[in-house]
Protein backbone atom coordinates (compact mmCIF):
# COMPACT_ATOMS: atom_id res chain seq x y z
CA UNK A 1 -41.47 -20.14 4.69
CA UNK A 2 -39.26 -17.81 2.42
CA UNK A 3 -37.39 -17.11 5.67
CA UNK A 4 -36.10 -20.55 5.68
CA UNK A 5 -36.01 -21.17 2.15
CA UNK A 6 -33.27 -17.54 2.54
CA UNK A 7 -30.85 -19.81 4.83
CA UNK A 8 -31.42 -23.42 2.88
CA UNK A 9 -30.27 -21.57 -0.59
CA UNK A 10 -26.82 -20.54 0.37
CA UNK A 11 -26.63 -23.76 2.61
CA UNK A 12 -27.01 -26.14 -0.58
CA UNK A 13 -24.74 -24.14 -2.88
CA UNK A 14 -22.25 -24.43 -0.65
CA UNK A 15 -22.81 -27.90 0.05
CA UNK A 16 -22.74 -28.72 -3.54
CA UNK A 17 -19.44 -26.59 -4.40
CA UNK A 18 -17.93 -28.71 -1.11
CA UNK A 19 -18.93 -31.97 -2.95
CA UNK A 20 -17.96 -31.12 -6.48
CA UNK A 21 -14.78 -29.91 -5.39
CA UNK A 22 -14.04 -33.62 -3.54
CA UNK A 23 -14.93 -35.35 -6.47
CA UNK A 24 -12.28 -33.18 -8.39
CA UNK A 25 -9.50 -34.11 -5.38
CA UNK A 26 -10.45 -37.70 -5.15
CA UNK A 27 -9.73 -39.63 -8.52
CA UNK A 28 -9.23 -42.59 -6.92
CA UNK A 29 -11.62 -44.80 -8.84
CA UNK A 30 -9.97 -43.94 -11.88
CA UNK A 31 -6.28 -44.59 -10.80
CA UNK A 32 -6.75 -47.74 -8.52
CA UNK A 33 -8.75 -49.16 -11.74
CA UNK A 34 -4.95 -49.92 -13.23
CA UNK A 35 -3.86 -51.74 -9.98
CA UNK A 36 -7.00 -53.95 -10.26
CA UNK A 37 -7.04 -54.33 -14.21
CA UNK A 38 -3.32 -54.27 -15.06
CA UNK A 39 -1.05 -55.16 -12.51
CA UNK A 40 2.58 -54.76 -12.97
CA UNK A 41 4.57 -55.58 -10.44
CA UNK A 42 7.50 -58.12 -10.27
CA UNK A 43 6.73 -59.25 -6.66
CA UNK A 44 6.09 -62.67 -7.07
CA UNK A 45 10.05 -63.31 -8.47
CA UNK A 46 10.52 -62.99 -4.34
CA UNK A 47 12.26 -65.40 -2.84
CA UNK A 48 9.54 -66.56 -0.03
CA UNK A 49 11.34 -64.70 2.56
CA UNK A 50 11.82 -61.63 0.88
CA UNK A 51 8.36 -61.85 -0.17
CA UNK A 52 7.00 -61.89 3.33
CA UNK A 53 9.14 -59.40 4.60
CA UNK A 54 8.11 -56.84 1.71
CA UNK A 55 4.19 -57.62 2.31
CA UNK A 56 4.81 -57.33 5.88
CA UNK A 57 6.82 -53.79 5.60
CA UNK A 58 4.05 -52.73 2.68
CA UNK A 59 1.17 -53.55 5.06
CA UNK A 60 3.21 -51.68 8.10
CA UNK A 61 3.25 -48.53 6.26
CA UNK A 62 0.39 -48.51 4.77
CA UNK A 63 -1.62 -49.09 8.02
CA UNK A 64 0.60 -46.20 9.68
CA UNK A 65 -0.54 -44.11 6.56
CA UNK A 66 -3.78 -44.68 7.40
CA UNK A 67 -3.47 -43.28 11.06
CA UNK A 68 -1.35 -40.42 10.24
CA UNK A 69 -3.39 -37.02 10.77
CA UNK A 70 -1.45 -35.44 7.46
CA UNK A 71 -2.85 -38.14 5.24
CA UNK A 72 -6.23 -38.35 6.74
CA UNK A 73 -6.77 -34.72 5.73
CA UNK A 74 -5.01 -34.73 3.03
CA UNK A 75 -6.44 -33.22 -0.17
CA UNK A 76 -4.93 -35.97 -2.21
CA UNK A 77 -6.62 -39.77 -2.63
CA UNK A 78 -2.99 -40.45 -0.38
CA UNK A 79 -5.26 -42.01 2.34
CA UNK A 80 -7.55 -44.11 -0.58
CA UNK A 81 -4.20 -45.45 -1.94
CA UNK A 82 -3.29 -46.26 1.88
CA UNK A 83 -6.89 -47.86 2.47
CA UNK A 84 -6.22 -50.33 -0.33
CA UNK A 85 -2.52 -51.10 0.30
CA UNK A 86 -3.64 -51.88 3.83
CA UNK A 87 -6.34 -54.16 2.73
CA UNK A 88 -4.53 -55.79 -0.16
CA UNK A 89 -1.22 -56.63 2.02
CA UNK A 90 -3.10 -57.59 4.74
CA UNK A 91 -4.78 -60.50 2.34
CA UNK A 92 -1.26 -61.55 0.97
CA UNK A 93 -0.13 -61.82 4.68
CA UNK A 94 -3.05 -63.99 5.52
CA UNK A 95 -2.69 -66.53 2.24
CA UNK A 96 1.54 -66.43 3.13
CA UNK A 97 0.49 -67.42 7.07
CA UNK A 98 -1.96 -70.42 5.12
CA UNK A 99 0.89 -71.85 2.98
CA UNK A 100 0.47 -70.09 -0.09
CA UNK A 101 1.36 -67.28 -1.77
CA UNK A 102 -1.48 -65.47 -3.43
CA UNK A 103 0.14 -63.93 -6.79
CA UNK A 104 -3.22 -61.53 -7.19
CA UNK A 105 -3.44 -59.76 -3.84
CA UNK A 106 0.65 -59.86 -3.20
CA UNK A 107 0.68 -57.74 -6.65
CA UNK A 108 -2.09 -55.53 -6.00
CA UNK A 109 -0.63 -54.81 -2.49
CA UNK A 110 2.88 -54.08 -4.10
CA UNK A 111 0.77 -51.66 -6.93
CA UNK A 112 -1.11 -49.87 -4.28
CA UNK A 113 1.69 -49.22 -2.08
CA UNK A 114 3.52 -47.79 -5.01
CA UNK A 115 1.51 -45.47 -5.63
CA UNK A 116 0.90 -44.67 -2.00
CA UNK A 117 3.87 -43.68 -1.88
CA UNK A 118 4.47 -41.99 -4.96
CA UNK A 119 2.57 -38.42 -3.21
């Protein structure tokens, strides 16, 4: 018993100093909170071409973002910021391809991806 409990000690502290220093890296929450809450962005003064084209470039880097090995492992909430730029264009694209262009998701896309790539 105290044999094991000699290898589980060191195990969990460094488990735990692993953990707390992720939550310290990854603020995410926080900062996508003003994308959701409070979005900015002039993208829906597009014309509807210009507006499709942006989404669709957004969405293209974003998703490459995603795949990219350097953001993956990142240290920064790069690939978070990705995730939801991918997500968020990806539902503008799919209300633009219905008829209509969705004024919520096309500015949370455009917020997202600014930040994206703002590291």
């Amino acid at each position: 018993m105290r044999r094991a409990l000699k290898f589980a000690v060191p195990f969990v502290a460094c488990l735990s100093s692993v953990t707390m220093s992720l939550a310290a890296d990854l603020d995410h929450p926080v900062n996508m909170e003003r994308c959701i809450t409070s979005p900015t962005s002039r993208i829906m003064s597009l014309s509807p071409a210009d507006l499709r084209s942006t989404l669709g470039q957004d969405y293209d880097l974003a998703k490459s973002e995603v795949a990219s090995p350097q953001t993956v492992y990142s240290v920064s909430s790069r690939y978070y910021w990705a995730n939801a730029a991918k997500i968020q264009c990806g539902i503008a694209l799919g209300y633009l391809k219905g008829g209509s262009a969705d004024a919520q998701s096309s500015q949370k896309c455009d917020c997202f991806t600014r930040h994206m790539a703002g590291f």
